[in-house]
Protein backbone atom coordinates (compact mmCIF):
# COMPACT_ATOMS: atom_id res chain seq x y z
CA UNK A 1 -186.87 -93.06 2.66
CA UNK A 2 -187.35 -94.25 -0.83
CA UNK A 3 -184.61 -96.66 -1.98
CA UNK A 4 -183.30 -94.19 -5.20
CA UNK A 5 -183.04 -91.25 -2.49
CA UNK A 6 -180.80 -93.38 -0.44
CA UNK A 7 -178.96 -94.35 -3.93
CA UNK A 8 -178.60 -91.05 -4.24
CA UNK A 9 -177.45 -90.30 -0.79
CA UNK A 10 -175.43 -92.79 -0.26
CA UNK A 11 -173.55 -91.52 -4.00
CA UNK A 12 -173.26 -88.10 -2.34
CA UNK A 13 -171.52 -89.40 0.71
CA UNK A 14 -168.70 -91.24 -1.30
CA UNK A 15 -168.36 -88.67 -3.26
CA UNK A 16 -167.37 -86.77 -0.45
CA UNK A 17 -165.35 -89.34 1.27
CA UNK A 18 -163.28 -90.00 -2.04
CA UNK A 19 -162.19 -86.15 -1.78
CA UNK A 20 -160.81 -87.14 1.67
CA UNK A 21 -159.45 -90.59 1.21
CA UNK A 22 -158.40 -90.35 -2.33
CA UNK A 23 -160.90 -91.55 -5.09
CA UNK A 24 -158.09 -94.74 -5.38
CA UNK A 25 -159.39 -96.02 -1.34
CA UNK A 26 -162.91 -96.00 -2.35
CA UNK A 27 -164.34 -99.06 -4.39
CA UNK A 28 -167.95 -99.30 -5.56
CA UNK A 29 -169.97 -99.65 -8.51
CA UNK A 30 -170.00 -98.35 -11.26
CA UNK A 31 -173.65 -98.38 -11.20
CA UNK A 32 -174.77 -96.90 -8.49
CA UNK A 33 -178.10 -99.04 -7.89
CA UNK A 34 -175.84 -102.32 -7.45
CA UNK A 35 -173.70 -104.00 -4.92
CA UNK A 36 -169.83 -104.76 -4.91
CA UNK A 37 -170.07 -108.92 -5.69
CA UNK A 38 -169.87 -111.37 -2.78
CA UNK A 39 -166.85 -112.34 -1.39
CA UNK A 40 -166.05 -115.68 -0.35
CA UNK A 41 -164.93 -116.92 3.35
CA UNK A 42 -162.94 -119.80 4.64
CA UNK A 43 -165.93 -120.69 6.99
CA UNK A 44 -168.91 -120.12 3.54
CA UNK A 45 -170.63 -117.98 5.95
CA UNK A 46 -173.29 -116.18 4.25
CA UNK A 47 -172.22 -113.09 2.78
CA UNK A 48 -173.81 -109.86 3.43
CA UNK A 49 -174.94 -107.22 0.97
CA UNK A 50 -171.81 -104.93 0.75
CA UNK A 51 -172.51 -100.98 -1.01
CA UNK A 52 -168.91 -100.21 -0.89
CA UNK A 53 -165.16 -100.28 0.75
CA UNK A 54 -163.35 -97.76 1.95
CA UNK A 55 -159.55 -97.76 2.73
CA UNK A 56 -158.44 -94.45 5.01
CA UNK A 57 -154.81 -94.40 5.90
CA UNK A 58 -154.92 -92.29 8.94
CA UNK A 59 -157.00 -91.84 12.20
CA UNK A 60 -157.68 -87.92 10.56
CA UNK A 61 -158.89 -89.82 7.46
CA UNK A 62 -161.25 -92.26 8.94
CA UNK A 63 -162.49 -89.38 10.95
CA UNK A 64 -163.33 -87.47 8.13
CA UNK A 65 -165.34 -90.63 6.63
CA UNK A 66 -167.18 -91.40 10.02
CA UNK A 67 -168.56 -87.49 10.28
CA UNK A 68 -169.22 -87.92 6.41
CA UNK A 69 -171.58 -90.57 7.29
CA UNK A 70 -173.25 -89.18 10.16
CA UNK A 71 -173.37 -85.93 8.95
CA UNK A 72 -176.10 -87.42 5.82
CA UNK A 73 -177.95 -88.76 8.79
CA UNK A 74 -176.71 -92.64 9.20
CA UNK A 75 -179.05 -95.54 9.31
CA UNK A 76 -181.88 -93.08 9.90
CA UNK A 77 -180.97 -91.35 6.45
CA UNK A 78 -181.55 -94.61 4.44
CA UNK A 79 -177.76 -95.19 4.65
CA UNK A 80 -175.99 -97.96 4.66
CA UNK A 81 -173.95 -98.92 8.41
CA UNK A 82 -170.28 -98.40 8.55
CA UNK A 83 -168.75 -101.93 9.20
CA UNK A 84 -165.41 -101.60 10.26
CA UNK A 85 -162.28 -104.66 9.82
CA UNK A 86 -158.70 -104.25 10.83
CA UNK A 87 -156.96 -106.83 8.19
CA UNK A 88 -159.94 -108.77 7.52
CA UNK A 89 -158.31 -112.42 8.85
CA UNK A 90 -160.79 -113.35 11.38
CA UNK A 91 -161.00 -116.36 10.15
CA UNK A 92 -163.34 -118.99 11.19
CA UNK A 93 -166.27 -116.37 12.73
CA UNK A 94 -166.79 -114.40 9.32
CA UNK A 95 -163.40 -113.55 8.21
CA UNK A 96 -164.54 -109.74 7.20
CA UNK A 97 -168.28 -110.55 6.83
CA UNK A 98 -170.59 -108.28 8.98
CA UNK A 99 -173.60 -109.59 11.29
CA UNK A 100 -176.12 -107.88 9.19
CA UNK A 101 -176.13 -105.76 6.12
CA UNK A 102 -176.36 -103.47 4.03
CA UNK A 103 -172.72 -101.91 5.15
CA UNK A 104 -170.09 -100.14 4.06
CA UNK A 105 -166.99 -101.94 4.99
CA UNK A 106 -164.43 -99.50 6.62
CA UNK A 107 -160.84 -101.03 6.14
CA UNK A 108 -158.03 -100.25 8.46
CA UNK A 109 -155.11 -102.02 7.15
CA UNK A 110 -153.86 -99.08 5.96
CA UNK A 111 -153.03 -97.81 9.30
CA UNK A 112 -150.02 -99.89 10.02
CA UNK A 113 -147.67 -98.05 12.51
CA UNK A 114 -146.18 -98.51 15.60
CA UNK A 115 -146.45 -95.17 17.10
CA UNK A 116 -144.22 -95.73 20.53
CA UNK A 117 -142.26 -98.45 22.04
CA UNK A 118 -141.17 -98.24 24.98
CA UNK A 119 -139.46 -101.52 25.95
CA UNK A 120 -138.39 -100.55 29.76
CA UNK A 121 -141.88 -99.17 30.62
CA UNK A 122 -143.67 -102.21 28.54
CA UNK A 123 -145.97 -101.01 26.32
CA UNK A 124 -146.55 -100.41 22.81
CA UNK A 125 -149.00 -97.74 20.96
CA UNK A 126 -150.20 -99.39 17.68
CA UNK A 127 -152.51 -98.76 14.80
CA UNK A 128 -154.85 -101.90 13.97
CA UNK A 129 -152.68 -102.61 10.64
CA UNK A 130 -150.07 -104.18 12.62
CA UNK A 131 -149.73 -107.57 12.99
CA UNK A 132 -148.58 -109.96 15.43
CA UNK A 133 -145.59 -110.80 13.29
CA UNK A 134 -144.13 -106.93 12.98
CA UNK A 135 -144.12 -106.05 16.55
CA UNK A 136 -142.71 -109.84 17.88
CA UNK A 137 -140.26 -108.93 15.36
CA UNK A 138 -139.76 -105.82 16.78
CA UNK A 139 -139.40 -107.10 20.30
CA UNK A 140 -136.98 -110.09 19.36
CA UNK A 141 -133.74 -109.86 21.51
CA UNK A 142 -135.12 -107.53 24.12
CA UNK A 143 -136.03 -107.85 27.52
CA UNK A 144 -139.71 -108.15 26.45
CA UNK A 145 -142.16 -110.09 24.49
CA UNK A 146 -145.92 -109.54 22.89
CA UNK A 147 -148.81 -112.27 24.25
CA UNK A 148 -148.75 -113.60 20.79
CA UNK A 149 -151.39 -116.27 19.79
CA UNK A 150 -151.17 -119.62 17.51
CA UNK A 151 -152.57 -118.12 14.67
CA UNK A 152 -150.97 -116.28 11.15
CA UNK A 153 -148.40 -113.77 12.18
CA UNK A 154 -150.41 -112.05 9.35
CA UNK A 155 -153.26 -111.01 11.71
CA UNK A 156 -154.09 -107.96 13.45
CA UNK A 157 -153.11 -107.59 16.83
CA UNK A 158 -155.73 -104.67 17.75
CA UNK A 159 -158.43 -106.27 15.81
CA UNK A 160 -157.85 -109.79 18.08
CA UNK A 161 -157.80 -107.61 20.76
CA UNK A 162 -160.68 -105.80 20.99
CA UNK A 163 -162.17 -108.97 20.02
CA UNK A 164 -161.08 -110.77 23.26
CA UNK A 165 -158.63 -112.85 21.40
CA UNK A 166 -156.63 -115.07 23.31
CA UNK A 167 -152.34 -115.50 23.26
CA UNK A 168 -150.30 -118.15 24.81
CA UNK A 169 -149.66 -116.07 27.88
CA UNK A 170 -153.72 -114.78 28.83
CA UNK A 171 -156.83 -113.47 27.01
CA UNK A 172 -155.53 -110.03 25.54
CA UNK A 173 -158.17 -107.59 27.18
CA UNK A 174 -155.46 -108.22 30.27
CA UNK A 175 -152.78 -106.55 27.67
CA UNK A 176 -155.20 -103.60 26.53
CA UNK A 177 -153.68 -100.22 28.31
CA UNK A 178 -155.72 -97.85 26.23
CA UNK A 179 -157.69 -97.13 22.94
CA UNK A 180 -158.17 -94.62 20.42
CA UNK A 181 -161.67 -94.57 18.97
CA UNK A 182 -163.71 -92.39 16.54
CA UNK A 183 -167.04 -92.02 17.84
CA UNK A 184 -170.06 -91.73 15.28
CA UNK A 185 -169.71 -88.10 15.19
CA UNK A 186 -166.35 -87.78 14.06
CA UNK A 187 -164.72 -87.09 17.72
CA UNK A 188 -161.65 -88.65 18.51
CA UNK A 189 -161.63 -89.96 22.34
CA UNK A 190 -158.70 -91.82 23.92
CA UNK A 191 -159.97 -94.36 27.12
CA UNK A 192 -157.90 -96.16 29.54
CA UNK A 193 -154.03 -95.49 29.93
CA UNK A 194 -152.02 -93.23 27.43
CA UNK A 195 -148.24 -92.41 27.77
CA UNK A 196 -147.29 -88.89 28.05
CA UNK A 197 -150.56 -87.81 29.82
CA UNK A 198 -151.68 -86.57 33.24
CA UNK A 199 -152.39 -90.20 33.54
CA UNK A 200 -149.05 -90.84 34.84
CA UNK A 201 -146.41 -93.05 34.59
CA UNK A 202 -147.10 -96.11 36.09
CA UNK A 203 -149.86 -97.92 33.98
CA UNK A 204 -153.20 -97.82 35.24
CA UNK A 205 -155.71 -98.55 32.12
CA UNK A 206 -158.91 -98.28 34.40
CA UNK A 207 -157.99 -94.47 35.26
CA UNK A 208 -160.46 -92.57 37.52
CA UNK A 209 -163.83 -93.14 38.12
CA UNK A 210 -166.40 -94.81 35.75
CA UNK A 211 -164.06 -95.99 32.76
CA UNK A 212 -165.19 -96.27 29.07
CA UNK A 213 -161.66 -98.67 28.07
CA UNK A 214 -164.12 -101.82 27.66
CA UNK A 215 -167.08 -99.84 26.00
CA UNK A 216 -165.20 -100.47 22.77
CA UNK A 217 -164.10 -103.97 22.93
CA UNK A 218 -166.53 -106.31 21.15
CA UNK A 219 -168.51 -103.48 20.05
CA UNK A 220 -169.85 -101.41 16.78
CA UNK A 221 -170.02 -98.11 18.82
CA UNK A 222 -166.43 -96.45 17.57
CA UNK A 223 -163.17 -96.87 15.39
CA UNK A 224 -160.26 -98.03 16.96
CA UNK A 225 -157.68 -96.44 15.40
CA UNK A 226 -154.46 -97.34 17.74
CA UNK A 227 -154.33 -99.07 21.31
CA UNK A 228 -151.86 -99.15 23.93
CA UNK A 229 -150.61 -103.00 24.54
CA UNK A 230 -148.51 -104.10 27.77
CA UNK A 231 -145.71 -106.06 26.77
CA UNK A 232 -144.40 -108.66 28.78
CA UNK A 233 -141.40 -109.20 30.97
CA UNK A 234 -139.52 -111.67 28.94
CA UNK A 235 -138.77 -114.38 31.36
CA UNK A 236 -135.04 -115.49 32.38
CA UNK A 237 -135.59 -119.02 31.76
CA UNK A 238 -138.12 -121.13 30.79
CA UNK A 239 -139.52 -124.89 30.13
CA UNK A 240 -142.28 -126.20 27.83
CA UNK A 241 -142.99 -129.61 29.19
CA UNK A 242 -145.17 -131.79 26.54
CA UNK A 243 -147.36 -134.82 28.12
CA UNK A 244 -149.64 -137.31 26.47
CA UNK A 245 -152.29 -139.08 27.93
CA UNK A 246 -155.66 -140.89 26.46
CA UNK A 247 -159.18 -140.53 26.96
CA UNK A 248 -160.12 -142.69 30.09
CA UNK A 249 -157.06 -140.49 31.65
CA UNK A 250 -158.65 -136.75 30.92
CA UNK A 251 -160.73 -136.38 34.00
CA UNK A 252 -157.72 -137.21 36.27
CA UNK A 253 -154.99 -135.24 33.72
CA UNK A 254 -156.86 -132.15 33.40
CA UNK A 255 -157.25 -131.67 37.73
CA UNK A 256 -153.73 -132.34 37.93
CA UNK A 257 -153.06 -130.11 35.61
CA UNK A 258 -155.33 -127.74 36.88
CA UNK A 259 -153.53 -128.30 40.82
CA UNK A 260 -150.36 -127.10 38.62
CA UNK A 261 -151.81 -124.16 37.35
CA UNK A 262 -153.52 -123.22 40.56
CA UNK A 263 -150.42 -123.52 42.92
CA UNK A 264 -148.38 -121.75 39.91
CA UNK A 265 -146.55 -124.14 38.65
CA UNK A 266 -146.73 -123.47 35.15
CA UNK A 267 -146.90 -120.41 33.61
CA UNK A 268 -149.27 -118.38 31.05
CA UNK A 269 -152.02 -120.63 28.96
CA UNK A 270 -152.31 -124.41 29.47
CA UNK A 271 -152.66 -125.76 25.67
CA UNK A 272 -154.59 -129.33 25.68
CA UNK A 273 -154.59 -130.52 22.01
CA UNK A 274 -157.24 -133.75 20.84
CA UNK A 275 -156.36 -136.04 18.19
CA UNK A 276 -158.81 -134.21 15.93
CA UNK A 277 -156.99 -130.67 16.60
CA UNK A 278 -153.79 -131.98 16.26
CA UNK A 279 -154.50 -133.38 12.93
CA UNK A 280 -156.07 -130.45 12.15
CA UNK A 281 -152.61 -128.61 13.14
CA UNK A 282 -149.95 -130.60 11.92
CA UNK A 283 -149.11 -132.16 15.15
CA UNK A 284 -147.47 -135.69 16.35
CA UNK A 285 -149.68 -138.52 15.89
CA UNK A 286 -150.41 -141.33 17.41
CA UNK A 287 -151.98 -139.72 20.93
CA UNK A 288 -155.15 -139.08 22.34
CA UNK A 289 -154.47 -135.55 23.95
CA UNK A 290 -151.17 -133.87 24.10
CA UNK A 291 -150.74 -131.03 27.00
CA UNK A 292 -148.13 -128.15 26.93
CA UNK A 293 -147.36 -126.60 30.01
CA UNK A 294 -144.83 -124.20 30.55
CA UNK A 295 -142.50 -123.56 33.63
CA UNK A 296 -141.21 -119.99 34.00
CA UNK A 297 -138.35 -119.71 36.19
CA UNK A 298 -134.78 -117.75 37.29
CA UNK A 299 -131.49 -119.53 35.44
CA UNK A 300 -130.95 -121.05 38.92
CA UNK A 301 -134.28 -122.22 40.25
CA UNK A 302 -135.75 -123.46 36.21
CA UNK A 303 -134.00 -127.45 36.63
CA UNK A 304 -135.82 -127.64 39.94
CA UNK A 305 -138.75 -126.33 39.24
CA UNK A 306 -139.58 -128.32 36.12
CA UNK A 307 -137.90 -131.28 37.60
CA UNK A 308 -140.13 -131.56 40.29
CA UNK A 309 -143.39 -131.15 38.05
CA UNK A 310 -141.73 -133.94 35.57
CA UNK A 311 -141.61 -136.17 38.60
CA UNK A 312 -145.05 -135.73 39.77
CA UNK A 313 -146.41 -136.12 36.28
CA UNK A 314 -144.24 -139.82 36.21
CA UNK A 315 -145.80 -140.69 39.62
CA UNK A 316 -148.99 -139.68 38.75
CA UNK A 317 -149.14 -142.57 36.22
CA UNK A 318 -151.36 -140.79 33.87
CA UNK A 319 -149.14 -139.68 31.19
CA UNK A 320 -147.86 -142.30 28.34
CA UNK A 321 -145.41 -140.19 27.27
CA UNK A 322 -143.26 -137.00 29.26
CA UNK A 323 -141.03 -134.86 27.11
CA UNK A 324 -139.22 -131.63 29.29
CA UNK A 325 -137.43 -129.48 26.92
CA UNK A 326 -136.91 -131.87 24.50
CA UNK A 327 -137.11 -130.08 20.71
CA UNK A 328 -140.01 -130.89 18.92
CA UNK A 329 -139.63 -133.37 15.94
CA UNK A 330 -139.25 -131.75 12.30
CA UNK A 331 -143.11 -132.49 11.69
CA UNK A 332 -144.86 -131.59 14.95
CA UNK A 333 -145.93 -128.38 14.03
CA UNK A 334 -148.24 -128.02 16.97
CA UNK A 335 -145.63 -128.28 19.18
CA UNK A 336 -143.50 -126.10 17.76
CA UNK A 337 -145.84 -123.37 17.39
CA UNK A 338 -146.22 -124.34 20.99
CA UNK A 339 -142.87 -123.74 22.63
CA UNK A 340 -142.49 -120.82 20.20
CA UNK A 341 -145.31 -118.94 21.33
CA UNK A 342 -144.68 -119.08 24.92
CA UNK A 343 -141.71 -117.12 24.02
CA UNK A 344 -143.36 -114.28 21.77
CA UNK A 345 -142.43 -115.60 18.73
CA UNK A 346 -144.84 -116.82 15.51
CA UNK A 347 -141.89 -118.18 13.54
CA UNK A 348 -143.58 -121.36 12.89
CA UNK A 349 -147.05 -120.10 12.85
CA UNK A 350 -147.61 -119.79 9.22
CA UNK A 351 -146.99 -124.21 9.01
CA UNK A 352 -150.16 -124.48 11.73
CA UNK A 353 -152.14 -122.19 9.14
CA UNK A 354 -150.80 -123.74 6.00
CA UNK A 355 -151.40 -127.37 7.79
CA UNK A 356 -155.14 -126.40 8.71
CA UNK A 357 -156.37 -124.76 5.89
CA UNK A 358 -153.70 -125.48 3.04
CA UNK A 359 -152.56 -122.47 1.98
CA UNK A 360 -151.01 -119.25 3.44
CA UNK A 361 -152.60 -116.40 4.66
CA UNK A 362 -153.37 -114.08 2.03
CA UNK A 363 -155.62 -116.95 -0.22
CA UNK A 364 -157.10 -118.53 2.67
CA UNK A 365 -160.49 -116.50 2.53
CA UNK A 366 -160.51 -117.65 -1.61
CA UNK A 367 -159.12 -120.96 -1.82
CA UNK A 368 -158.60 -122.19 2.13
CA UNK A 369 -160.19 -125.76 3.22
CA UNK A 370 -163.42 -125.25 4.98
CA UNK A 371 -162.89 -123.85 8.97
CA UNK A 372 -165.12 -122.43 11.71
CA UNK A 373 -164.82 -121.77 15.13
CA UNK A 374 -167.05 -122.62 17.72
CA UNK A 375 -165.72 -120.80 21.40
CA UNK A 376 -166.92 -121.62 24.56
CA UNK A 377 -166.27 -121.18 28.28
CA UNK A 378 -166.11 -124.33 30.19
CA UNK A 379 -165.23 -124.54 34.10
CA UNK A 380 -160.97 -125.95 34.50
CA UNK A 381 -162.23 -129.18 35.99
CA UNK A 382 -161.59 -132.28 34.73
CA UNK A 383 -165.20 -133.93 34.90
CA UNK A 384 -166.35 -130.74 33.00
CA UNK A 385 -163.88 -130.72 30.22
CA UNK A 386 -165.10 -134.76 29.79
CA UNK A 387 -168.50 -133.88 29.34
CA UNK A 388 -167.72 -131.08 27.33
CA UNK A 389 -165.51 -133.14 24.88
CA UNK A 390 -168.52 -135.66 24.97
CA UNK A 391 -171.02 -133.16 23.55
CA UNK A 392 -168.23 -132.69 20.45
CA UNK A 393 -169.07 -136.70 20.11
CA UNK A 394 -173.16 -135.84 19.90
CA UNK A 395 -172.17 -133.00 17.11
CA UNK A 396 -169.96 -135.48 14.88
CA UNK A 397 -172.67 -138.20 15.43
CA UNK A 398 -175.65 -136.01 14.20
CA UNK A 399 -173.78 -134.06 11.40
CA UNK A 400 -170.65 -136.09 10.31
CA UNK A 401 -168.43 -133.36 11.20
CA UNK A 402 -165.61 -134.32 12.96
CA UNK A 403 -164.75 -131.04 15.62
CA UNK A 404 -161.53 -130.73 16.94
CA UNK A 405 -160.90 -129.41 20.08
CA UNK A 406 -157.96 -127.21 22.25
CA UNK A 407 -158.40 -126.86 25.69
CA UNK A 408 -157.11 -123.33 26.48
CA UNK A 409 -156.77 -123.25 29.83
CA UNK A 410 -156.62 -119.19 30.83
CA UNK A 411 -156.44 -119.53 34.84
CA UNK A 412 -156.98 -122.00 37.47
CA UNK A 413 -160.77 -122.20 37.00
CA UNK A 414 -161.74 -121.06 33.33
CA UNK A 415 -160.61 -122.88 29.72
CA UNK A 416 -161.40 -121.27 26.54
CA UNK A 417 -162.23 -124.40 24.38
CA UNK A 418 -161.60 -123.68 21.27
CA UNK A 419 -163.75 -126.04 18.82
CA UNK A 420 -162.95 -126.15 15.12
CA UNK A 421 -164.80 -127.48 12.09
CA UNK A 422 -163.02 -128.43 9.74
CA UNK A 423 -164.78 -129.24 6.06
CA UNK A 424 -164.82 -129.72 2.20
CA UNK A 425 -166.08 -126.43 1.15
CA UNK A 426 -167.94 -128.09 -1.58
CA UNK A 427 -169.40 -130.77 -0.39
CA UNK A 428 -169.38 -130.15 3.38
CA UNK A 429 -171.05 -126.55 4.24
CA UNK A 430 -174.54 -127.28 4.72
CA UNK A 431 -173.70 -129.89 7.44
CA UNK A 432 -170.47 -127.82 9.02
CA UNK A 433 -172.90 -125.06 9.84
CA UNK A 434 -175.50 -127.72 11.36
CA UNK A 435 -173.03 -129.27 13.20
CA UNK A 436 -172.06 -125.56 14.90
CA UNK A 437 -175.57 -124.95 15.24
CA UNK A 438 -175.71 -127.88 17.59
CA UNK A 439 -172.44 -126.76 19.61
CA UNK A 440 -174.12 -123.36 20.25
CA UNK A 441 -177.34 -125.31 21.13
CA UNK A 442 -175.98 -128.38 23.37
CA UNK A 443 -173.44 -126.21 25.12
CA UNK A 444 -176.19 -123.77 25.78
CA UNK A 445 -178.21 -126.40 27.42
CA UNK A 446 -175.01 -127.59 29.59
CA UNK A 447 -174.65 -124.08 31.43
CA UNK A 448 -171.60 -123.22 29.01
CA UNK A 449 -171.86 -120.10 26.88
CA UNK A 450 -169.31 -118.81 23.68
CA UNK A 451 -167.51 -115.82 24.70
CA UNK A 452 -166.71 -114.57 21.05
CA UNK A 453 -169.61 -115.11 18.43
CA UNK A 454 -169.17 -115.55 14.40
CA UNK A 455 -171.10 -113.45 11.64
CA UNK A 456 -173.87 -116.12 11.76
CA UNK A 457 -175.09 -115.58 15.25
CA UNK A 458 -174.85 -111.93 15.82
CA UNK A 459 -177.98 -112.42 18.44
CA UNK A 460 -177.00 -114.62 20.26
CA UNK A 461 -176.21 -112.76 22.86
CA UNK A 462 -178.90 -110.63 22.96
CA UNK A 463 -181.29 -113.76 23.08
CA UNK A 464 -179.33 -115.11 25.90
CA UNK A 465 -178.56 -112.25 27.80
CA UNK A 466 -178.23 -112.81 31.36
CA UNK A 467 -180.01 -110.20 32.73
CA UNK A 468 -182.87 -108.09 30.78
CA UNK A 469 -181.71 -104.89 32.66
CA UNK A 470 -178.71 -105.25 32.48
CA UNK A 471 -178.69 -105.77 28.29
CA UNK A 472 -181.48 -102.55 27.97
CA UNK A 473 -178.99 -100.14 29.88
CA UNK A 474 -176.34 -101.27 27.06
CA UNK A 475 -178.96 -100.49 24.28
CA UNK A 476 -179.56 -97.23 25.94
CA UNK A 477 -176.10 -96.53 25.79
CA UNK A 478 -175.74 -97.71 22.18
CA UNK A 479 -178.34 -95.08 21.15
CA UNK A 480 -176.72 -91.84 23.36
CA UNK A 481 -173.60 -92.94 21.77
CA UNK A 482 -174.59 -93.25 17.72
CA UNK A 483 -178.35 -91.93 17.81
CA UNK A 484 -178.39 -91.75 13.67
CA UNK A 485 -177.31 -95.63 13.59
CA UNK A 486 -173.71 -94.45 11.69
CA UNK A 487 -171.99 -98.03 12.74
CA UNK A 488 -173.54 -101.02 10.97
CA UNK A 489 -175.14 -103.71 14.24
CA UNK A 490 -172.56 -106.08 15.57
CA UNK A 491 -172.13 -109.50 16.46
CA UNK A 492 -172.42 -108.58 20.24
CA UNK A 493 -174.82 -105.17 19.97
């Protein structure tokens, strides 16, 4: 199609979305043949050519815009993709940059309530405007708690979510009950587990027969306009047992460690923190690695529980330092974010953000220090998390980046590593993207692939599928699903 017929289409459509929205939720030009300016992100990712944003305030609303879009015929029209964001703050993979453009960025921040809470049956129905912070706060004094993770309180829970975030207690596609999605054509579908249905009462997110729930996790093909998230049995007592150890110990720390989490010992994610990290953080110096491990327990059975592990750790002989239940000092942040966390709370997350990118969340995008992610799968072994660790030391060698790394240890045989680089935005970009080039590329090579992708390598994972069939049967679903190409690509489709 020529371009000034998709101008002109692409004028008609937002014309028709302003009646819906309100003319005050659409921005664009005021010339229709240019582009909103660039926005800047905390990681200077490259940023995409953006047509317009649009800010609905209600699941009816971003319905309305979705069948506006397909309705003009989508991607096949000449039209720009829909790119959809809950709050924007995913920070270090592209904040709210797209994989590709042109798009038109659909904004759901708007959409900010918590529809049902139901604290005896555990779960929560909420619209991706919420953040971690609002619904912890909700749940402080009751019997249960949100899987809350180390970053801003200011951050979407649904968009983390259907991201395959991770919390302090396990990756959050174990918390997602049910989702709410708009599908290209304007239909509203709910997958998975929703209260008050013929589902039933007793949670059971994969329902029966073939289920769709994961279909829209890490994936352009809908909306999400609300989820259902199980909340977790607070528990009765509990422990957060900080050890330090240095490098020549890691291989034998980390299968201990890994013994403890296998015969469950400790409880939710094992947090492994380098010296980089925790300067990163705003953590306690003077350390090679600092482990948290927490011990969930009964009032009665907690002293015995964490005493034993305390004593194994001191006859182990690995550990320079053993702190159980001692309050973190004034100035470890890390650790109090830490012990925090494991309880649902984010009271102290907002110093970890401040420390890392030094300022709070609503400027870090404009004026944060440099900061990318880098997210891999390793195997919870000791020799493996040396090696990995070691391939860090090839990055820093050949780019001068330093990368910190967190060992997230989600079970007793996988760790999310989670690899940060942090830079000077002016003078350090051009070599903080080489040096995550080379993490993608050495960690390929090792057998070790990321398991959430930023803006800048949207296809990767098609390049590296693992099987060809396998990746054509999802492309065949993409197109039943949005034949006119209404959804801007993804970073995973």
């Amino acid at each position: 199609m020529p371009e000034t017929a998709s101008r002109t289409a692409l004028e008609a459509v937002l014309d028709t979305v302003a009646a819906a929205i309100g003319p005050d939720h659409v921005v664009r030009s005021a010339d229709p043949a240019a582009l909103l300016p660039a926005e800047a992100n905390v990681s200077a990712f490259a940023a995409r050519a953006l047509n317009a944003v649009l800010r609905p305030g209600s699941a009816e609303e971003v319905r309305s815009v979705v069948r506006a879009f397909d309705e003009h015929g989508g991607a096949r029209a000449g039209l720009p993709g829909l790119h959809t964001v809950s709050t924007g703050r995913n920070w270090g993979l592209g904040s709210k940059e797209p994989a590709v453009g042109p798009v038109v960025r659909l904004e759901l921040d708007r959409l900010d309530a918590v529809r049902d809470l139901d604290v005896e049956a555990g779960y929560a129905v909420v619209e991706p405007g919420v953040t971690q912070a609002v619904l912890a706060a909700r749940l402080a004094g009751t019997a249960r708690m949100l899987n809350v993770t180390a970053s801003s309180g200011h951050t979407s829970l649904l968009g983390n979510l259907v991201d395959r975030g991770v919390g302090l207690r396990r990756q959050r596609t174990e918390d997602l009950l049910g989702l709410e999605a708009v599908l290209p054509d304007g239909r509203l579908v709910r997958t998975g587990w929703w209260p008050g249905t013929s589902a039933g009462r007793a949670v059971n997110p994969y329902g029966l027969g073939p289920s769709t729930l994961h279909l829209f996790t890490q994936s352009p093909l809908a909306v999400i306009t609300a989820a259902v998230v199980r909340l977790l049995p607070r528990p009765e007592a509990q422990r957060v047992v900080r050890l330090s150890f240095g490098r020549e110990e890691l291989p034998a720390a980390v299968d201990l460690i890994r013994r403890w989490r296998a015969g469950n010992v400790v409880s939710g994610v094992v947090k492994i923190y380098d010296t980089a990290s925790t300067a990163t953080y705003g953590g306690e110096g003077g350390h090679g690695y600092l482990a948290h491990v927490c011990v969930d327990a009964t009032a009665g059975t907690l002293d015995a529980l964490a005493g034993a592990l305390v004593e194994e750790a001191r006859a182990a002989g690995l550990f320079g330092r053993i702190a159980a239940g001692e309050e973190p000092a004034a100035d470890d942040t890390v650790s109090k974010v830490v012990q925090a966390a494991y309880s649902g709370s984010v009271e102290f997350n907002e110093d970890m953000l401040a420390s890392a990118t030094g300022t709070r969340a609503d400027l870090v995008d404009a004026e944060g220090k440099g900061w990318i992610f880098f997210l891999p799968l390793i195997p919870f072994t000791g020799a493996d998390t040396a090696r990995a660790l070691a391939l860090l030391d090839t990055v820093h060698e050949e780019t001068g980046i330093r990368p910190g790394a967190t060992v997230n240890a989600l079970d007793a045989d996988v760790i999310d590593l989670v690899v940060s680089f942090p830079f000077d935005r002016a003078t350090q970009a051009e070599a903080a993207h080489r040096a995550l080039d080379r993490a993608y590329a050495l960690f390929a090579a090792a057998g070790w692939a990321p398991y959430r992708l930023d803006s800048a390598h949207g296809g990767w994972g098609r390049e590296h599928a693992p099987d060809a069939e396998n990746a054509a049967l999802v492309l065949d679903v993409a197109r039943l699903v949005d034949p006119n190409g209404t959804f801007a690509p993804g970073r995973y489709l």
